[in-house]
N, C-alpha and C. Protein backbone atom coordinates (compact mmCIF):
# COMPACT_ATOMS: atom_id res chain seq x y z
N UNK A 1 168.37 96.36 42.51
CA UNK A 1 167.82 95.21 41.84
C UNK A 1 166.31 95.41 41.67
N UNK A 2 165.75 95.47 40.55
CA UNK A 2 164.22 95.50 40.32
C UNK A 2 163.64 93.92 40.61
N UNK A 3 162.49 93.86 41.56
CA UNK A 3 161.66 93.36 41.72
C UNK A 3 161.10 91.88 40.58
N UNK A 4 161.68 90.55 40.74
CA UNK A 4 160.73 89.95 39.87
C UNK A 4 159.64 89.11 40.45
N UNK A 5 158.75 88.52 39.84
CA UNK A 5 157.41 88.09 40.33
C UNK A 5 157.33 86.47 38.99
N UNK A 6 157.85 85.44 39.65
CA UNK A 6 157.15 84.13 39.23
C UNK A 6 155.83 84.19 38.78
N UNK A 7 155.16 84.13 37.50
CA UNK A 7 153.98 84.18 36.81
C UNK A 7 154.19 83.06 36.87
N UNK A 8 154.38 81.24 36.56
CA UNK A 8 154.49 80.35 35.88
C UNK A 8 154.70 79.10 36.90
N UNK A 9 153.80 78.93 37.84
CA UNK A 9 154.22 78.40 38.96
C UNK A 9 152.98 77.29 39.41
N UNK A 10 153.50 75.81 39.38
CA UNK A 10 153.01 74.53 39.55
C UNK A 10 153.06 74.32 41.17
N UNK A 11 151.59 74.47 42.02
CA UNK A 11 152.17 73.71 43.39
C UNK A 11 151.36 71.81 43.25
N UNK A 12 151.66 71.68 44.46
CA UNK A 12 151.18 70.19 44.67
C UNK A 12 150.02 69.62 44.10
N UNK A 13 149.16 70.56 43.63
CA UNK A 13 147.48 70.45 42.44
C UNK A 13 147.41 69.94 41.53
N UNK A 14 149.25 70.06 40.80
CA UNK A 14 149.35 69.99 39.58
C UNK A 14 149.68 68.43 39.29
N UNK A 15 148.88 67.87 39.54
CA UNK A 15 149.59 66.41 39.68
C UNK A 15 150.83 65.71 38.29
N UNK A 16 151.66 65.04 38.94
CA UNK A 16 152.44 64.83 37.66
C UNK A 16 153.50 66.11 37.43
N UNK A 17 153.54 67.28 37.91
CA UNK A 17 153.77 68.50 37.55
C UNK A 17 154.68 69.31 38.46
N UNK A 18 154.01 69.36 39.67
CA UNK A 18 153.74 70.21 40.57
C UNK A 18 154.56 69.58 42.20
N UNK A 19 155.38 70.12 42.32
CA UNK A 19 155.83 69.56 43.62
C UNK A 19 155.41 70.62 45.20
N UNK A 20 155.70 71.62 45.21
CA UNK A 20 155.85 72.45 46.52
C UNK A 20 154.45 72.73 46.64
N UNK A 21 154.47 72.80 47.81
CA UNK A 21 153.13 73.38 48.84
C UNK A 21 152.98 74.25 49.20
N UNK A 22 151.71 74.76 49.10
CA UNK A 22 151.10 76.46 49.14
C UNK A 22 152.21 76.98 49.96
N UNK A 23 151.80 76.61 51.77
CA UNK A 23 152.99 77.39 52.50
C UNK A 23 153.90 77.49 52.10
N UNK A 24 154.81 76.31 51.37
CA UNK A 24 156.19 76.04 51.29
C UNK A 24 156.72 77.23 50.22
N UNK A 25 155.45 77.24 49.35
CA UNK A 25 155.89 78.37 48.29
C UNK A 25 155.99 79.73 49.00
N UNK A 26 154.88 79.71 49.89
CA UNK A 26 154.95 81.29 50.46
C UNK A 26 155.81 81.75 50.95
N UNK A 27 156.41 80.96 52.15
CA UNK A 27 157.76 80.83 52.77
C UNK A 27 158.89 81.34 51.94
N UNK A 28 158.79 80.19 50.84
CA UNK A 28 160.45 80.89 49.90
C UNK A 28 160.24 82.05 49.43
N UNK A 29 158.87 82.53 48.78
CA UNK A 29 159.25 83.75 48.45
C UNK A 29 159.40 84.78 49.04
N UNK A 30 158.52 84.46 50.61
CA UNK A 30 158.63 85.63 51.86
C UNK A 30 160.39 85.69 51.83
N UNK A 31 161.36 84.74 51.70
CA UNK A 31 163.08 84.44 52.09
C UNK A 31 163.36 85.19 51.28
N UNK A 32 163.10 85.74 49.93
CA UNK A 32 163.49 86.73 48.74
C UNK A 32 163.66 87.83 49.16
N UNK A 33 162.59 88.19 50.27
CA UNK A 33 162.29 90.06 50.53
C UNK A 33 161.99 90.61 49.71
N UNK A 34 162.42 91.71 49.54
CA UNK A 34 161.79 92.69 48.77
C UNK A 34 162.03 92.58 46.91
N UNK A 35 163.10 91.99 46.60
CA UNK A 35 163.65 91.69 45.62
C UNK A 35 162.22 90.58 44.19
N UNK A 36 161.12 89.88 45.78
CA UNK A 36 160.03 88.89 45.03
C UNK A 36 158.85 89.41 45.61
N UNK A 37 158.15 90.52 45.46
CA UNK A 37 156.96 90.87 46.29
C UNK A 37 155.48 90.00 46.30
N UNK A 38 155.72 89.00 45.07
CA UNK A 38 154.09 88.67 44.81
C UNK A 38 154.78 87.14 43.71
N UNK A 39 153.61 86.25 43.88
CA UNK A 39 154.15 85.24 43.64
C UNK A 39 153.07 84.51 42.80
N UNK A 40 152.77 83.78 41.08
CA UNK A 40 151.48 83.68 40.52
C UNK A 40 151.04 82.08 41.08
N UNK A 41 150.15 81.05 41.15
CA UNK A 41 149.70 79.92 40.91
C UNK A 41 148.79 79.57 39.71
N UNK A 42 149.70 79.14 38.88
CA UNK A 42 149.40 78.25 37.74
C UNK A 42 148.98 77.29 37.24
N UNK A 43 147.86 76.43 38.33
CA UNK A 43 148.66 74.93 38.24
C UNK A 43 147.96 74.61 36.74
N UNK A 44 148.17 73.18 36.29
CA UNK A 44 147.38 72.67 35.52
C UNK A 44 145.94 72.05 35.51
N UNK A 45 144.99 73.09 34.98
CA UNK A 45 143.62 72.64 34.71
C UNK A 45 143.01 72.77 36.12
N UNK A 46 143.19 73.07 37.24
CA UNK A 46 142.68 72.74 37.93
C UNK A 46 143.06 74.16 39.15
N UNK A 47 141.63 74.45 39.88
CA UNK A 47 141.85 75.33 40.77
C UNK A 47 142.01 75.13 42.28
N UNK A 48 142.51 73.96 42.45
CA UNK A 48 141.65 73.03 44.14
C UNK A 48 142.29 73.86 45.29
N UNK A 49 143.65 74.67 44.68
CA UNK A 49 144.77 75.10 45.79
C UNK A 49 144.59 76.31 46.06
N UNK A 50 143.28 77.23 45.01
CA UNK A 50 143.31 78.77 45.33
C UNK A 50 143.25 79.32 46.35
N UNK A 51 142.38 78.67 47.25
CA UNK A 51 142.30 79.65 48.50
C UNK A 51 143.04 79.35 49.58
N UNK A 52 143.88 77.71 49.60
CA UNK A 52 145.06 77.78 50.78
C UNK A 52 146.62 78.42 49.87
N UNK A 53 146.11 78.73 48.82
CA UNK A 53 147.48 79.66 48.07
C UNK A 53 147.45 80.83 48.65
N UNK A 54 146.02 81.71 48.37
CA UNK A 54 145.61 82.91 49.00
C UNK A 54 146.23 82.95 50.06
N UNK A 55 145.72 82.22 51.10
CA UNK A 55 145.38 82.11 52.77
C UNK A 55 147.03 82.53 53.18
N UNK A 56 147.76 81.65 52.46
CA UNK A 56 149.37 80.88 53.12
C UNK A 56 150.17 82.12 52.52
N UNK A 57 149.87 82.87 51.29
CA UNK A 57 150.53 83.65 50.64
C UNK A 57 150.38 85.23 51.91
N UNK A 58 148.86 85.62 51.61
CA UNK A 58 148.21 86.56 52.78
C UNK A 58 148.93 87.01 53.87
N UNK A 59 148.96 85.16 54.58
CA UNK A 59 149.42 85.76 56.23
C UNK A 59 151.03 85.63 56.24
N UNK A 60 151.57 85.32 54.62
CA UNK A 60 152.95 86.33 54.87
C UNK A 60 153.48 87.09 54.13
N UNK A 61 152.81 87.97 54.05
CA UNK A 61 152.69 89.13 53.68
C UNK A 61 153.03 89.20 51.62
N UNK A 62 153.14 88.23 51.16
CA UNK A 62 153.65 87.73 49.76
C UNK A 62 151.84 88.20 49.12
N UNK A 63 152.19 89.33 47.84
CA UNK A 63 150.61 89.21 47.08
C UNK A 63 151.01 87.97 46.33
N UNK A 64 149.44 87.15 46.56
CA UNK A 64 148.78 85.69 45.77
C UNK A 64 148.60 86.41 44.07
N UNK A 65 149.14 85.73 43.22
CA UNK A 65 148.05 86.40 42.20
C UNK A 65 147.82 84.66 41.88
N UNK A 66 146.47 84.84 41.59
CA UNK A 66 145.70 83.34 41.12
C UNK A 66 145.64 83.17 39.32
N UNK A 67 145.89 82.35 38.84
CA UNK A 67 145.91 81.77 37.37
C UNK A 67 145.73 80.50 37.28
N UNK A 68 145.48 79.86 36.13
CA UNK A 68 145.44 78.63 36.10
C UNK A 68 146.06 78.25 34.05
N UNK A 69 146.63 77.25 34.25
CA UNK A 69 147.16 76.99 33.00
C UNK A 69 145.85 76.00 32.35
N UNK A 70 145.95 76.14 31.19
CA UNK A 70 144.31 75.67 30.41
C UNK A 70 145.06 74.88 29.53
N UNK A 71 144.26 73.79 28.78
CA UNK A 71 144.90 73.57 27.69
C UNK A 71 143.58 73.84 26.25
N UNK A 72 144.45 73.47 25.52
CA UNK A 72 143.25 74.76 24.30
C UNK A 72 143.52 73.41 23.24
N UNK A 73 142.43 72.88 22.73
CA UNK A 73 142.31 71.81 21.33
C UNK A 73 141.75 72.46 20.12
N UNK A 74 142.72 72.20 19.26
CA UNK A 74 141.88 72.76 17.87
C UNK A 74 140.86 72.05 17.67
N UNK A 75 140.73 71.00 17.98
CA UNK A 75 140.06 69.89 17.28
C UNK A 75 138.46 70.07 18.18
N UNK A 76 138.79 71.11 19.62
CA UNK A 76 137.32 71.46 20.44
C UNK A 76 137.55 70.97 21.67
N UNK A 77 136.63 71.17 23.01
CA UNK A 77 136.57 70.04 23.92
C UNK A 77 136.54 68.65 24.38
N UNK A 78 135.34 68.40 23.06
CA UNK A 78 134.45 67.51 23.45
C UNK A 78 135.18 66.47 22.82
N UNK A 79 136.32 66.59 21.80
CA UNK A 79 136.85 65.36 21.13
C UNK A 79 137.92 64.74 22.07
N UNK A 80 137.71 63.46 21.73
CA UNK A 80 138.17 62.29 22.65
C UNK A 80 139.82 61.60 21.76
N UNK A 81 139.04 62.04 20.70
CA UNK A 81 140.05 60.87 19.64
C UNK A 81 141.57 61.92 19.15
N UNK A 82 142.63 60.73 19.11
CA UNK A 82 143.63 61.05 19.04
C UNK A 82 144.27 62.33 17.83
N UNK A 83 144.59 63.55 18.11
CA UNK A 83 144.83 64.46 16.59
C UNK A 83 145.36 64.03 15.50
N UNK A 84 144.57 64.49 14.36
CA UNK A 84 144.75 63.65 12.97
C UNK A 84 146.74 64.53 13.01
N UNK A 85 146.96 65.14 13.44
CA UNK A 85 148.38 65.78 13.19
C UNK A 85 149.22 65.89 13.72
N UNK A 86 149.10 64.51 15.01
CA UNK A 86 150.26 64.24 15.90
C UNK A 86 150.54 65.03 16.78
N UNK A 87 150.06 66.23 16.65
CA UNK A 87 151.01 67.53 17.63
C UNK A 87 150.17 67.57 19.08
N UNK A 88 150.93 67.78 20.10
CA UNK A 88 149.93 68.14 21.21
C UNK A 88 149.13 69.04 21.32
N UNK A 89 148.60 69.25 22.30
CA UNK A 89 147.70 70.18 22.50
C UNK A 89 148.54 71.62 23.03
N UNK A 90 147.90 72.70 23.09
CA UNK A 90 148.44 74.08 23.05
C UNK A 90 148.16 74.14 24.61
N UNK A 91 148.94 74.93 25.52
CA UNK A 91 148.52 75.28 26.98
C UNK A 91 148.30 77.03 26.42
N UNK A 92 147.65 77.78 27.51
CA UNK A 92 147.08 79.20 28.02
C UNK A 92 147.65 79.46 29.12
N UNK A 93 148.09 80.37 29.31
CA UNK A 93 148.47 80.57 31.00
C UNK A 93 147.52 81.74 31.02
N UNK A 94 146.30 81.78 32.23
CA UNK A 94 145.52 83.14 32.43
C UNK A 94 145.91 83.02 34.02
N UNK A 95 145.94 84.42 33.99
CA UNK A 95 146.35 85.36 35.48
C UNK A 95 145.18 86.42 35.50
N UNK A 96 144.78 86.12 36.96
CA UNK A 96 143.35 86.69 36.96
C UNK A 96 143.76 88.16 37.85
């Protein structure tokens, strides 16, 4: 069986989103073995969980890779007001 690795992964940061906790994630994927070697954090917009992701991932033995999901506006940052074209906004997933 080749090796897969979760890129796309919401913990408790992600409010609205995001259910499991750093350890809790580390844990399940440490239960995979060898089959899940490394595990990404994605959350939305926000980085608050990187370093107890690191920390919890680290001391079991699971590689952290850190990302964060972005969201991207045509319309720019700074606009407030609702898109003249109904559509939502676009997400990014970057993996650092």
């Amino acid at each position: 069986m080749k090796p897969f690795v979760h890129l796309h992964v919401h913990t408790e940061y992600s409010l609205l989103d995001g259910a499991i906790r750093c350890e809790e994630l580390a844990n399940k994927v440490l239960s995979w073995g060898e089959s899940s070697p490394a595990v990404a954090m994605t959350d939305h917009g926000v980085m608050y969980g990187t370093i107890e992701f690191y920390s919890d991932c680290k001391a079991k033995g699971v590689k952290p890779i850190i990302g964060c999901e972005t969201y991207v506006d045509t319309d720019g940052y700074t606009s407030r007001e609702k898109r003249k074209d109904n559509k939502k906004n676009n997400h990014l997933l970057l993996i650092g």
